[in-house]
N, C-alpha and C. Protein backbone atom coordinates (compact mmCIF):
# COMPACT_ATOMS: atom_id res chain seq x y z
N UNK A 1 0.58 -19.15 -12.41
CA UNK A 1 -0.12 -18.34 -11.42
C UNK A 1 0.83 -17.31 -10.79
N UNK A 2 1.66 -18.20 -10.65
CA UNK A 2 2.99 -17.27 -9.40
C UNK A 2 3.69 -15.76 -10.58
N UNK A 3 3.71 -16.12 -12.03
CA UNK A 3 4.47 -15.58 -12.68
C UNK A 3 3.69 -14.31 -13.33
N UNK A 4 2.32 -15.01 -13.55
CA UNK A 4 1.48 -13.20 -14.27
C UNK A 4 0.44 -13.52 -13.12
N UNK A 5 -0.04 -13.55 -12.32
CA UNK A 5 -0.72 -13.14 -11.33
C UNK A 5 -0.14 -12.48 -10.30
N UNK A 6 0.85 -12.97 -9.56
CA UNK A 6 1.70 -12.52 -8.57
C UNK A 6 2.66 -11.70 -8.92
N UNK A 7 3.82 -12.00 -9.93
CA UNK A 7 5.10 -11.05 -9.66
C UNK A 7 4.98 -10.15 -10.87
N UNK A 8 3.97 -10.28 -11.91
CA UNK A 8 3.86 -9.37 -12.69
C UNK A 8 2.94 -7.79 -12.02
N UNK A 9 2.31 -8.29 -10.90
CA UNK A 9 1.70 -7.21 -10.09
C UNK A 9 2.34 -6.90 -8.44
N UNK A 10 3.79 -6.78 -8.95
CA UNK A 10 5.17 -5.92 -7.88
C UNK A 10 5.07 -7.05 -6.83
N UNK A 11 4.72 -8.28 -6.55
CA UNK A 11 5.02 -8.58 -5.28
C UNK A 11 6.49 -9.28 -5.45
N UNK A 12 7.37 -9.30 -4.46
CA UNK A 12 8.96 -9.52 -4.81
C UNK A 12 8.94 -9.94 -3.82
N UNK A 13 8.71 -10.26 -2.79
CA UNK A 13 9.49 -10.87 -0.99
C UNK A 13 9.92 -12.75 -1.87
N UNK A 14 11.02 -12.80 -2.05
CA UNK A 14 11.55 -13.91 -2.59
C UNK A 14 10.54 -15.18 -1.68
N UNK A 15 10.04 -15.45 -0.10
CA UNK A 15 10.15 -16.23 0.40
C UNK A 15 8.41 -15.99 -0.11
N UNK A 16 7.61 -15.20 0.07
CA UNK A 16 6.54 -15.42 -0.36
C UNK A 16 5.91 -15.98 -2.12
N UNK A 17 6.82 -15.97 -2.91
CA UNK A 17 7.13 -16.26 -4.38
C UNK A 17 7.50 -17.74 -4.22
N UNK A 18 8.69 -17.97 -3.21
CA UNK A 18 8.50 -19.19 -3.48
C UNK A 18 7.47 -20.26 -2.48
N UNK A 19 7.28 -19.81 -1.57
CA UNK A 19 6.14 -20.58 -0.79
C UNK A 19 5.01 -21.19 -1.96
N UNK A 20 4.42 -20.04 -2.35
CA UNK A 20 3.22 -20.05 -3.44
C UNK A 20 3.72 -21.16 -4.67
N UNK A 21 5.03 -20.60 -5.42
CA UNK A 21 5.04 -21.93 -6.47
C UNK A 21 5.12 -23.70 -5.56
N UNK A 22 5.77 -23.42 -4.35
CA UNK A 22 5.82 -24.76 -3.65
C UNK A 22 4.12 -25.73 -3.50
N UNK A 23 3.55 -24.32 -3.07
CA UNK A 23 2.32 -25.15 -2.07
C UNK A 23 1.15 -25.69 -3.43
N UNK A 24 0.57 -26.84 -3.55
CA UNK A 24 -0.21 -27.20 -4.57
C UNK A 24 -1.76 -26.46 -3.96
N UNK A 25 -1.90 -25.64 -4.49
CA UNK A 25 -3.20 -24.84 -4.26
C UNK A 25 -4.39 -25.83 -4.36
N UNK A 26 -4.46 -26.64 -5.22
CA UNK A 26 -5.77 -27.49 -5.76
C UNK A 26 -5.99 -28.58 -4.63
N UNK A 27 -5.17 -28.65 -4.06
CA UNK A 27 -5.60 -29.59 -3.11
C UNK A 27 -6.63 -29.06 -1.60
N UNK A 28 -6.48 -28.09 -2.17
CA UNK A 28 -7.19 -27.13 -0.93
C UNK A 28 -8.68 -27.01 -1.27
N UNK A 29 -8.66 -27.47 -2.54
CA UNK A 29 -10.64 -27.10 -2.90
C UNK A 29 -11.20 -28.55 -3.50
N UNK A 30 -12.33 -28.94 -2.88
CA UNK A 30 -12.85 -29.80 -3.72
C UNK A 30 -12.59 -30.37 -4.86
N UNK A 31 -12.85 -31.70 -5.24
CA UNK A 31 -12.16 -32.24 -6.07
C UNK A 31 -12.81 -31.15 -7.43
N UNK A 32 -14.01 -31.13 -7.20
CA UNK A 32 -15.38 -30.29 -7.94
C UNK A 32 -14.72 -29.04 -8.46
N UNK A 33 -13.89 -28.50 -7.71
CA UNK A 33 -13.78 -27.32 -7.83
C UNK A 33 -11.95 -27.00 -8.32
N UNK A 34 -11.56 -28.04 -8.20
CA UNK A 34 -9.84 -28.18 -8.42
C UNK A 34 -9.41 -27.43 -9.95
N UNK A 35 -10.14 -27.53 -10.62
CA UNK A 35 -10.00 -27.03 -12.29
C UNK A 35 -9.69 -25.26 -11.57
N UNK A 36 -10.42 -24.38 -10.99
CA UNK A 36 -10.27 -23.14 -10.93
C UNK A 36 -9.53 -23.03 -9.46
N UNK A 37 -8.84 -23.49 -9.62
CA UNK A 37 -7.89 -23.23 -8.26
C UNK A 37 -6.70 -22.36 -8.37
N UNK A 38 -6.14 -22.28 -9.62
CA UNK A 38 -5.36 -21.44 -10.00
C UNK A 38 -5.70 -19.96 -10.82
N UNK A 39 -7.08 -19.42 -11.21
CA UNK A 39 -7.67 -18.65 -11.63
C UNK A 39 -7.66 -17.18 -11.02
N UNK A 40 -7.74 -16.67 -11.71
CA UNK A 40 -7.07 -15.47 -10.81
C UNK A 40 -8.37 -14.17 -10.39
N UNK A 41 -9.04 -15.39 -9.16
CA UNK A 41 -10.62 -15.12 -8.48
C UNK A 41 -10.48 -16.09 -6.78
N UNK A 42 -11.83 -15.28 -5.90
CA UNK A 42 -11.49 -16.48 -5.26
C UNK A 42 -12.45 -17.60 -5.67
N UNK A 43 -12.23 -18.65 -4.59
CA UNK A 43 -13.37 -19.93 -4.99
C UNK A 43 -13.98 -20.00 -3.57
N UNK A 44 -15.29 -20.43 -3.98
CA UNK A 44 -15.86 -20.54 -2.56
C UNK A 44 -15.42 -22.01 -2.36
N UNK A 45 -15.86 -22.22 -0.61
CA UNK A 45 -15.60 -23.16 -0.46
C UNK A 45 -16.55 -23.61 0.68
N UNK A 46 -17.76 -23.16 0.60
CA UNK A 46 -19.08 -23.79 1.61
C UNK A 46 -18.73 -22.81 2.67
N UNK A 47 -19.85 -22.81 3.47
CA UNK A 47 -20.27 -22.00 4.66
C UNK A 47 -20.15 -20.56 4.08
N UNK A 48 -20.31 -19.89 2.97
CA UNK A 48 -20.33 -18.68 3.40
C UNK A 48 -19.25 -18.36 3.25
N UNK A 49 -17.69 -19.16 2.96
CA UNK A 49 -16.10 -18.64 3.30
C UNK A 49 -16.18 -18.94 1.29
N UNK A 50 -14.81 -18.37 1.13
CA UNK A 50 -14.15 -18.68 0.00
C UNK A 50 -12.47 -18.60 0.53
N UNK A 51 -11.72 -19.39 -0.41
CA UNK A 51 -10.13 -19.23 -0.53
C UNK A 51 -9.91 -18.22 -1.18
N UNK A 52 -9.25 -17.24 -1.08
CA UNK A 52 -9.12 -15.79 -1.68
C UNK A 52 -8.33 -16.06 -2.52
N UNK A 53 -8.32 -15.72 -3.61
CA UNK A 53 -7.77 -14.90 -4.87
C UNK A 53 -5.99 -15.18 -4.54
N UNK A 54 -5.34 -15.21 -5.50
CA UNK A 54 -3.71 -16.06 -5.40
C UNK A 54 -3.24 -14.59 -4.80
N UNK A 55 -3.40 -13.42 -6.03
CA UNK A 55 -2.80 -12.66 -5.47
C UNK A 55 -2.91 -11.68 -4.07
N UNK A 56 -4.24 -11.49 -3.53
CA UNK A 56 -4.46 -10.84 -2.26
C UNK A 56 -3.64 -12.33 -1.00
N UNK A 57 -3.63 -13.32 -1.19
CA UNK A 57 -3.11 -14.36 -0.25
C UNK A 57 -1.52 -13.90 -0.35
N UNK A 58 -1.02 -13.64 -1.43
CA UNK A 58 0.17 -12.99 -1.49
C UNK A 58 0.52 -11.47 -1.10
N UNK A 59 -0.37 -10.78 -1.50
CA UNK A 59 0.23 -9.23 -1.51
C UNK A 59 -0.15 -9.69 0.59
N UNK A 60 -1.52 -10.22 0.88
CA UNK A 60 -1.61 -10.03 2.26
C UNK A 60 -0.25 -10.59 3.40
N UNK A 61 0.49 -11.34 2.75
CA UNK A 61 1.50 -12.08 3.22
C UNK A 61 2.40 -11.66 2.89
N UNK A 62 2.77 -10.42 2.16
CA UNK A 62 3.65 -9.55 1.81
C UNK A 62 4.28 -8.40 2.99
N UNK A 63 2.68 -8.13 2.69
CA UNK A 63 2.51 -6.50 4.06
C UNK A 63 2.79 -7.30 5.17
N UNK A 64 2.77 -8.38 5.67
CA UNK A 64 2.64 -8.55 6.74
C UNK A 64 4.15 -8.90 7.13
N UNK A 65 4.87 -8.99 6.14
CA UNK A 65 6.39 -8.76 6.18
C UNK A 65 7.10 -10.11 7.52
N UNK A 66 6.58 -11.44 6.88
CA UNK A 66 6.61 -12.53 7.56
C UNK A 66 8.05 -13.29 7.48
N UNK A 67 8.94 -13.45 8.81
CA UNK A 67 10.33 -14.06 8.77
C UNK A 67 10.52 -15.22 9.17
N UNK A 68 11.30 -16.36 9.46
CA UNK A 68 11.76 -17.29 9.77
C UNK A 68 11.77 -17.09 11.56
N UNK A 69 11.65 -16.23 11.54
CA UNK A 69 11.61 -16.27 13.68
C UNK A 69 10.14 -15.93 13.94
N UNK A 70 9.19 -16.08 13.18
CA UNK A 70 7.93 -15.05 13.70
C UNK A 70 6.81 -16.45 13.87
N UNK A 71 6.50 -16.06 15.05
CA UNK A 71 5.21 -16.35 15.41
C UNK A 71 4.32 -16.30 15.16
N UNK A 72 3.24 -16.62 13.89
CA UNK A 72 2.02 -15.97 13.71
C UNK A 72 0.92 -16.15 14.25
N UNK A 73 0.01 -15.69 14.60
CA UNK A 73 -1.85 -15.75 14.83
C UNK A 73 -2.40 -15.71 13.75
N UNK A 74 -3.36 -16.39 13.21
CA UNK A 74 -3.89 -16.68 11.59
C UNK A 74 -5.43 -16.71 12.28
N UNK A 75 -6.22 -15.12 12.17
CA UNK A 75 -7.86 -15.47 12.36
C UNK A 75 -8.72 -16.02 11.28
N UNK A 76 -9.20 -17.54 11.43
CA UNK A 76 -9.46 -17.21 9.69
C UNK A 76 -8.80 -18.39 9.45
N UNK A 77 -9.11 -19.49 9.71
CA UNK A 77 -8.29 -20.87 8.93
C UNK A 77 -8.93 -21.20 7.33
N UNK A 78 -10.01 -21.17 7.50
CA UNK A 78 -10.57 -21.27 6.17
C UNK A 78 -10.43 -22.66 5.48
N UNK A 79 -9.79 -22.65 4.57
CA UNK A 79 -9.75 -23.66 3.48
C UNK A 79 -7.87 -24.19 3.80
N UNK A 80 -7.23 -23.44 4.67
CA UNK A 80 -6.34 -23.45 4.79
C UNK A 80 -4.53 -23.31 4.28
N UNK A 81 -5.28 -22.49 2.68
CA UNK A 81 -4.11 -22.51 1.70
C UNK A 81 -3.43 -21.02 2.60
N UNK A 82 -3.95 -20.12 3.29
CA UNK A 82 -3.16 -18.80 3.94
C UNK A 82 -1.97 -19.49 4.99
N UNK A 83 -2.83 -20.34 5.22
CA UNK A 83 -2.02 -21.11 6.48
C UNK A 83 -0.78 -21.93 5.97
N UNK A 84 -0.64 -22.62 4.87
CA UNK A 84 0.46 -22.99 4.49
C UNK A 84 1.40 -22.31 3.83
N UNK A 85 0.71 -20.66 3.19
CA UNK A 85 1.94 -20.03 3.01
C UNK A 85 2.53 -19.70 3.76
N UNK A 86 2.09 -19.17 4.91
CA UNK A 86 2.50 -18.66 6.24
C UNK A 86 3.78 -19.91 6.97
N UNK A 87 3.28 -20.86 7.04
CA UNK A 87 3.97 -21.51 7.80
C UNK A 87 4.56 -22.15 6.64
N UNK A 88 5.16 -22.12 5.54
CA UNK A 88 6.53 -22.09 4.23
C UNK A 88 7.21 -21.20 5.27
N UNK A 89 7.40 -20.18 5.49
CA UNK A 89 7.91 -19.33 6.03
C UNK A 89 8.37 -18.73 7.48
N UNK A 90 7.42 -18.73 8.42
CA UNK A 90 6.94 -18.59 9.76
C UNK A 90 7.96 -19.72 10.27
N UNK A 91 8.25 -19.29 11.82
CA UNK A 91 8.61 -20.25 12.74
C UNK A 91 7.51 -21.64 12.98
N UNK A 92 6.63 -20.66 13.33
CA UNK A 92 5.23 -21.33 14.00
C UNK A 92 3.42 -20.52 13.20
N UNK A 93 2.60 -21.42 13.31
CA UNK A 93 1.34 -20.40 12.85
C UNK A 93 0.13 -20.54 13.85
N UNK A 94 -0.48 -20.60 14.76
CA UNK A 94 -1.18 -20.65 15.36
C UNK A 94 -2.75 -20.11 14.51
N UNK A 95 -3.95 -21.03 14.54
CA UNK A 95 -4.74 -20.25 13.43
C UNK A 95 -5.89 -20.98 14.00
N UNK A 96 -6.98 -20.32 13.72
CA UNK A 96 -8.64 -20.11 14.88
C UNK A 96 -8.88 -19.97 13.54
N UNK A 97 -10.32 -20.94 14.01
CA UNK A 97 -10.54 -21.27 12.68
C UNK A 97 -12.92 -21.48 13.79
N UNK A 98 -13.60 -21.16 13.64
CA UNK A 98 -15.16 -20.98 14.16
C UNK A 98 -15.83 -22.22 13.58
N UNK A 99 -15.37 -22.50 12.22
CA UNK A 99 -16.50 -23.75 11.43
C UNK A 99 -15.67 -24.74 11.36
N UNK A 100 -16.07 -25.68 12.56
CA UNK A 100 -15.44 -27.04 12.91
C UNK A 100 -15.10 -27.80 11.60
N UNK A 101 -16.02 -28.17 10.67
CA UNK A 101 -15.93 -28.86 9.52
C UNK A 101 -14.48 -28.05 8.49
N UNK A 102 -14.94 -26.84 8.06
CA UNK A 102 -13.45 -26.08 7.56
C UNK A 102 -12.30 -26.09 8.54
N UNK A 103 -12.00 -26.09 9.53
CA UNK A 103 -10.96 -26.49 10.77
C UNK A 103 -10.27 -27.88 10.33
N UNK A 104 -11.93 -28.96 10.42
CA UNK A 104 -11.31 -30.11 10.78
C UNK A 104 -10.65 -30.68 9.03
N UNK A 105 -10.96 -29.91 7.92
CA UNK A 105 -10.41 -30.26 6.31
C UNK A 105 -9.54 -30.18 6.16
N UNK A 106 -9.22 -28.54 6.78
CA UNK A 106 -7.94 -28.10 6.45
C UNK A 106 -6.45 -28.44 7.56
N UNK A 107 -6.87 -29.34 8.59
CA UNK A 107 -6.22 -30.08 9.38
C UNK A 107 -5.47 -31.00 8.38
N UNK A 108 -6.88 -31.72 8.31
CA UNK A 108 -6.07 -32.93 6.89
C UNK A 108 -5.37 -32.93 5.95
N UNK A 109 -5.76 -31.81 5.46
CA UNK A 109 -4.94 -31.48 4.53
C UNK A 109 -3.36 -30.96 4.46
N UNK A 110 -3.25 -30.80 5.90
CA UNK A 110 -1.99 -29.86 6.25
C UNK A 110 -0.93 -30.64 7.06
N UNK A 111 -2.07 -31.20 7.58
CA UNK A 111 -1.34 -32.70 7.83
C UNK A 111 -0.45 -33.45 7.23
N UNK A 112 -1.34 -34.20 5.99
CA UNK A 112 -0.75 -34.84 4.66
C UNK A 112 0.61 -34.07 4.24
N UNK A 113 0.28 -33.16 3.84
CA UNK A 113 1.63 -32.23 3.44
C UNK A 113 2.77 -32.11 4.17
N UNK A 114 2.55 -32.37 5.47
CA UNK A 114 3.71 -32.70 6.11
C UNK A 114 4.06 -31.53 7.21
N UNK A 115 3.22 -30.61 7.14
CA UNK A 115 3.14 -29.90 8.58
C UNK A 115 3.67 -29.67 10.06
N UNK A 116 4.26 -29.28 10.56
CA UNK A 116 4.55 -29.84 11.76
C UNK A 116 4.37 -28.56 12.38
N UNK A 117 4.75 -27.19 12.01
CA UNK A 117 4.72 -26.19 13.06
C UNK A 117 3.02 -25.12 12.60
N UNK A 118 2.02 -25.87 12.51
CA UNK A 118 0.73 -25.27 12.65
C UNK A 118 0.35 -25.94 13.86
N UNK A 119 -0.62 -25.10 14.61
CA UNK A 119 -1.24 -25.26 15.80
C UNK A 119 -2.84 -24.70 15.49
N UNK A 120 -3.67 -25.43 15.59
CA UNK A 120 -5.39 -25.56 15.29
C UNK A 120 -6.28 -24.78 16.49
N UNK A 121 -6.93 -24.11 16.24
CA UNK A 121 -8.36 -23.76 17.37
C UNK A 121 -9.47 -24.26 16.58
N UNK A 122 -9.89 -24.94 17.16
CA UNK A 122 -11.47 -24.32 16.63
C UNK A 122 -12.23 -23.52 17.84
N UNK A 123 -12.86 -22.18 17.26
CA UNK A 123 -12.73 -21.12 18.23
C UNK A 123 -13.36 -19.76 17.89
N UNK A 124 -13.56 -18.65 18.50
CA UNK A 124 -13.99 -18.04 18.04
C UNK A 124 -12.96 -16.74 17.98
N UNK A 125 -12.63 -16.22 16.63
CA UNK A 125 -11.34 -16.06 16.51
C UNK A 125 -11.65 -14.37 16.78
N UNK A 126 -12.87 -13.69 17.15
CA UNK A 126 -12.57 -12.33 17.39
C UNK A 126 -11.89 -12.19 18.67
N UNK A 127 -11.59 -13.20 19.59
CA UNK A 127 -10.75 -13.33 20.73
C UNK A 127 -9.34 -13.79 20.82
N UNK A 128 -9.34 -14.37 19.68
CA UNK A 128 -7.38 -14.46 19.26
C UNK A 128 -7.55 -15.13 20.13
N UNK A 129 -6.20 -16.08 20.25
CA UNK A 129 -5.79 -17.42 21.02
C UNK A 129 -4.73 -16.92 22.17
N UNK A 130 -5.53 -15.90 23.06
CA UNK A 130 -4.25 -15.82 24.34
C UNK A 130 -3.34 -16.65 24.71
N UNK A 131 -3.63 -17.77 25.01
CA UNK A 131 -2.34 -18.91 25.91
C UNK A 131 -1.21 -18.61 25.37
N UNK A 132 -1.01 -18.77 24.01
CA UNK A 132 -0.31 -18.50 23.15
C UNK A 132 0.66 -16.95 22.76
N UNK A 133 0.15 -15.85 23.15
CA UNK A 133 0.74 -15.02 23.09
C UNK A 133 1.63 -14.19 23.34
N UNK A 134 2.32 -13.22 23.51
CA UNK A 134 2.22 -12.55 22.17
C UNK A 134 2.64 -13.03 20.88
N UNK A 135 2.33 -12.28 19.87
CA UNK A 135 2.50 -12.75 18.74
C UNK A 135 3.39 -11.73 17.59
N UNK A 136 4.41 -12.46 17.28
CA UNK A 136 4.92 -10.89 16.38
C UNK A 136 4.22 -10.43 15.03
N UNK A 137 3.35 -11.37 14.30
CA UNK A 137 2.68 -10.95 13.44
C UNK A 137 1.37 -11.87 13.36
N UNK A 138 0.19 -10.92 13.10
CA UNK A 138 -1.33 -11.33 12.91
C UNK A 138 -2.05 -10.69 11.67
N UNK A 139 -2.64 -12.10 11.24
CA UNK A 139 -3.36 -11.63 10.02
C UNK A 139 -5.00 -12.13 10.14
N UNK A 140 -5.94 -11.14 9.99
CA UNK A 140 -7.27 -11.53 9.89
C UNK A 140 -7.52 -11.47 8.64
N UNK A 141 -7.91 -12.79 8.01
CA UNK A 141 -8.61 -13.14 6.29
C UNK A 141 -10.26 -12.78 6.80
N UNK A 142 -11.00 -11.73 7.34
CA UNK A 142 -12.16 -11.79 7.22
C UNK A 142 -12.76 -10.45 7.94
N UNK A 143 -13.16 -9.49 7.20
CA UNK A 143 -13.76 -8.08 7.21
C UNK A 143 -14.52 -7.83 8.35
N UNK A 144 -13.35 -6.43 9.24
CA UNK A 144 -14.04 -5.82 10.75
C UNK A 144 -14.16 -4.67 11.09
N UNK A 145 -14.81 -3.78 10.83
CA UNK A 145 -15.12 -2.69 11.32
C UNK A 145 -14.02 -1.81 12.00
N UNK A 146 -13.16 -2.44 12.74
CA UNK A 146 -12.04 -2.10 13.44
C UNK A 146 -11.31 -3.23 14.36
N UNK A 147 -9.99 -3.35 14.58
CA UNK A 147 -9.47 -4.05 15.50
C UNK A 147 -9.79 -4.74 16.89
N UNK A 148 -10.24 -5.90 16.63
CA UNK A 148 -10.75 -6.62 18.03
C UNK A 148 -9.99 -6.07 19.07
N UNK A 149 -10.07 -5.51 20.18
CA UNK A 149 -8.77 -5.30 21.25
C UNK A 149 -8.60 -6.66 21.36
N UNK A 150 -8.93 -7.59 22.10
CA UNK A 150 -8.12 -8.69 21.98
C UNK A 150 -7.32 -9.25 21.12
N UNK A 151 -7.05 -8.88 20.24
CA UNK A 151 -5.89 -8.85 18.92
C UNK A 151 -5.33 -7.72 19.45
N UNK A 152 -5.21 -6.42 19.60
CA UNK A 152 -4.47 -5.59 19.94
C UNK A 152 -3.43 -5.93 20.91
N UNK A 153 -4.27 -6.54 21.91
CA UNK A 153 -3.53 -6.74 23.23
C UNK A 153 -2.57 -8.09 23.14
N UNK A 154 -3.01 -8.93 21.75
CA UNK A 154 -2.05 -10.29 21.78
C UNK A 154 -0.70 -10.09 20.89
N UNK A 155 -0.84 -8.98 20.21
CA UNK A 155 0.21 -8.08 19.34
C UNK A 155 1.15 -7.82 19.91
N UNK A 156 2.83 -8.60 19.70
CA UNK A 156 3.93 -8.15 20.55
C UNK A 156 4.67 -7.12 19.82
N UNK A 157 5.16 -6.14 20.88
CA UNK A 157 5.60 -4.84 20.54
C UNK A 157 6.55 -5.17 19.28
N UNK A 158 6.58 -3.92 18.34
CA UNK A 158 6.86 -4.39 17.07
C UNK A 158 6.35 -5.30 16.23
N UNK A 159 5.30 -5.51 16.72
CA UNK A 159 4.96 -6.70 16.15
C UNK A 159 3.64 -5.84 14.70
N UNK A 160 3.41 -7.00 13.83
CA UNK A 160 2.55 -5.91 12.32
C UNK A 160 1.31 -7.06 12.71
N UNK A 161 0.05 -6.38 12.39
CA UNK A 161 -1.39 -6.66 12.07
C UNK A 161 -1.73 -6.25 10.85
N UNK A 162 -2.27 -7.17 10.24
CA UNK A 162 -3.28 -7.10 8.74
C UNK A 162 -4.56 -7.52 9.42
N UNK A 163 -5.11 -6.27 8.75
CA UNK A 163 -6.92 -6.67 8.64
C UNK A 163 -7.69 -5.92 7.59
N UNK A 164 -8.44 -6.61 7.07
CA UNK A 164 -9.55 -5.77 6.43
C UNK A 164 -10.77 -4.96 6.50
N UNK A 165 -10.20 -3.59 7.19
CA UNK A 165 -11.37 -2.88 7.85
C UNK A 165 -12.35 -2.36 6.92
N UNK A 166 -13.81 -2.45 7.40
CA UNK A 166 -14.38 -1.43 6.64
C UNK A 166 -15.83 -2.67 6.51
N UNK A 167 -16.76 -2.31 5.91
CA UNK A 167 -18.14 -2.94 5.89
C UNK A 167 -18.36 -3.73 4.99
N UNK A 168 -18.41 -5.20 5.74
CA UNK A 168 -18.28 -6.47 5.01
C UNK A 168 -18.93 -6.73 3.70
N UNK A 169 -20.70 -5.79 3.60
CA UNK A 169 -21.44 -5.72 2.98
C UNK A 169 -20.82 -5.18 1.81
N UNK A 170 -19.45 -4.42 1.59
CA UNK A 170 -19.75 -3.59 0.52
C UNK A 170 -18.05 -3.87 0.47
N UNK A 171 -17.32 -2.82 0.42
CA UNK A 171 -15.72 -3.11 0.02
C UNK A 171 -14.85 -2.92 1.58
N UNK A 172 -13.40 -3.35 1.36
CA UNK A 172 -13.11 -3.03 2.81
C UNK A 172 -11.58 -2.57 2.14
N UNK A 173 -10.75 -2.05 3.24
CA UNK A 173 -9.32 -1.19 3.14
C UNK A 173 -8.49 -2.35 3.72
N UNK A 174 -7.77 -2.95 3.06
CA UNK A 174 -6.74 -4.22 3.11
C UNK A 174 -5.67 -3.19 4.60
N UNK A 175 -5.58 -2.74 5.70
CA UNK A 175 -4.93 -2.04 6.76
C UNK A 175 -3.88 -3.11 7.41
N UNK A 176 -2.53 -2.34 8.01
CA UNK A 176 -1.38 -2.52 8.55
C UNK A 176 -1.67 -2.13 9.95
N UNK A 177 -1.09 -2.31 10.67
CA UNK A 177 -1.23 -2.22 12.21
C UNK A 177 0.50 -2.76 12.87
N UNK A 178 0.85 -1.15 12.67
CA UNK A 178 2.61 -1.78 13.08
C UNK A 178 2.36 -1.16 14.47
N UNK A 179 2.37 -2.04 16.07
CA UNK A 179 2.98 -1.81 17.22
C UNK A 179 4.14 -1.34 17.74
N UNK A 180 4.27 -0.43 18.85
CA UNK A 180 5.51 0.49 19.28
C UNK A 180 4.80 0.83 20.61
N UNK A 181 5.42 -0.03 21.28
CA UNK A 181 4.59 0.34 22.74
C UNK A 181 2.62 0.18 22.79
N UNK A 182 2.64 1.30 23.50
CA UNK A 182 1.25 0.97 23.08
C UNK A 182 0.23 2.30 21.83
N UNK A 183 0.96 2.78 21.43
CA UNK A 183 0.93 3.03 19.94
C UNK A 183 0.62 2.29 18.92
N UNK A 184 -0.01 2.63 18.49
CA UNK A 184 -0.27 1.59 16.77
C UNK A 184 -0.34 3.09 15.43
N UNK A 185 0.78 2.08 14.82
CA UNK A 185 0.78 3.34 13.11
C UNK A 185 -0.11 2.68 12.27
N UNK A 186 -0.64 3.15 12.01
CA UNK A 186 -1.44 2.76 10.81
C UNK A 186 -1.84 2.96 9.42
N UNK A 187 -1.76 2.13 8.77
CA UNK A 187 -1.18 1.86 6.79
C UNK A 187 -2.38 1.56 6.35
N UNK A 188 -3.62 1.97 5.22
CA UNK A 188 -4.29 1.55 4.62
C UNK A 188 -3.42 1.74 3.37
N UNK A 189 -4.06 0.23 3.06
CA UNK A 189 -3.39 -0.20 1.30
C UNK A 189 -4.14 -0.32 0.39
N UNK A 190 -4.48 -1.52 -0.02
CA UNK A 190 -5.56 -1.61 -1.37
C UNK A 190 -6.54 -1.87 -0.83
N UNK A 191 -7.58 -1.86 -1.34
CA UNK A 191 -9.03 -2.49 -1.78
C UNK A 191 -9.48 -3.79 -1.78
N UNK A 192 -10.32 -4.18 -0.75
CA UNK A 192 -10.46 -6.07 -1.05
C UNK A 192 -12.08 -6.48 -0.68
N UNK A 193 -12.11 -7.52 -0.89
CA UNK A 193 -13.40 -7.53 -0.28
C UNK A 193 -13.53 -8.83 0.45
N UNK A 194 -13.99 -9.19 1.51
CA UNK A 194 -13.78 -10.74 2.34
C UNK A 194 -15.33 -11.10 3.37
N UNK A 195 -15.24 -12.11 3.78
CA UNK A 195 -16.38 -12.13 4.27
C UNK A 195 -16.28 -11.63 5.83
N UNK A 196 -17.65 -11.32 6.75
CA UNK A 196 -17.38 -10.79 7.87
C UNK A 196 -16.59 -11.58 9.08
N UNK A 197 -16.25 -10.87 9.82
CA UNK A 197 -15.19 -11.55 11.24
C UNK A 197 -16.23 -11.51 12.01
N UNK A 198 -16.81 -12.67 12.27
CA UNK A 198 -18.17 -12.80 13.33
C UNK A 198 -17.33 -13.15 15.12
N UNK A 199 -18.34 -12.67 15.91
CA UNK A 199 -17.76 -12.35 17.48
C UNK A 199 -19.30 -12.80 17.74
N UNK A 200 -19.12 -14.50 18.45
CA UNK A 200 -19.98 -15.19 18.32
C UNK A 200 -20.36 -15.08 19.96
């Protein structure tokens, strides 16, 4: 997976290459569904969510240019395989997660593995997890029209945002969000498609 899915299509950040060969992907999907866990698609995984595709979990964890001191906000727990690359890497991951049942799986699962610096919401993640903030890097796995301000405002200076702007219905712009005061530069990259960021 890691070798012609991932690094044959330019992604190189050594720590994201090896997170991915570390983390056993299949344990993240139904037993039902474990055969295509390495396929290079996503898989759904109930409610409406899927685990995205090996390589957008990578290229997205790429851009987001994730270090050993960083704090993350993770909107979007999902199935929870984003969350363990992140925190391979990350100081800490903090991650809001709306569908109690996907929250409470991917707990277990992250658990088992041996986890220690993830922190759980169940929550409604177009509000980002203030107590907690700021944050030097945030990633939303799920298609918004534009930047929640409350993500804006939990964004510590210098700090990078990934999201997938653009209309859930149809394709969205994989976007960067690098902070500088209260400035934001902004990077559209590739092409993706994800399900919507509901603001419940």
């Amino acid at each position: 997976m890691v070798r012609f899915q991932i690094e044959q299509r330019g992604i190189s950040d050594p720590d994201v290459l090896e997170a991915m060969k570390k983390i056993p992907r299949h344990l993240f999907l139904s037993s039902g569904a474990g055969h295509r866990a390495y396929g290079d698609y996503p898989v759904r995984i109930g409610f409406e969510q899927t685990i995205s595709q090996p390589y957008m979990v990578a290229y997205m964890t790429e851009v987001l240019r994730v270090g050993s001191k960083d704090r993350v906000l993770e909107v979007g727990t999902g199935s929870g395989y984003q969350t363990a690359v992140l925190a391979q890497i990350a100081e800490s991951v903090y991650t809001v997660e709306r569908i109690r049942s996907l929250s409470l799986h991917a707990q277990k699962i992250l658990n088992e593995l041996g986890y220690t610096n993830i922190f759980f919401k169940i929550g409604n993640g177009f509000k980002g997890w203030a107590e907690h903030s700021p944050y030097s890097r945030i990633i939303v796995t799920a298609a918004s029209k534009g930047v929640p301000e409350a993500l804006k405002n939990q964004l510590a200076d210098n700090g990078i945002l990934v999201i997938p702007i653009g209309d859930y219905r149809t394709y969205q712009t994989l976007t960067v969000f690098k902070r500088t005061g209260n400035h934001f530069e902004i990077k559209k990259t590739i092409g993706c498609r994800f399900v919507p960021l509901v603001d419940d």
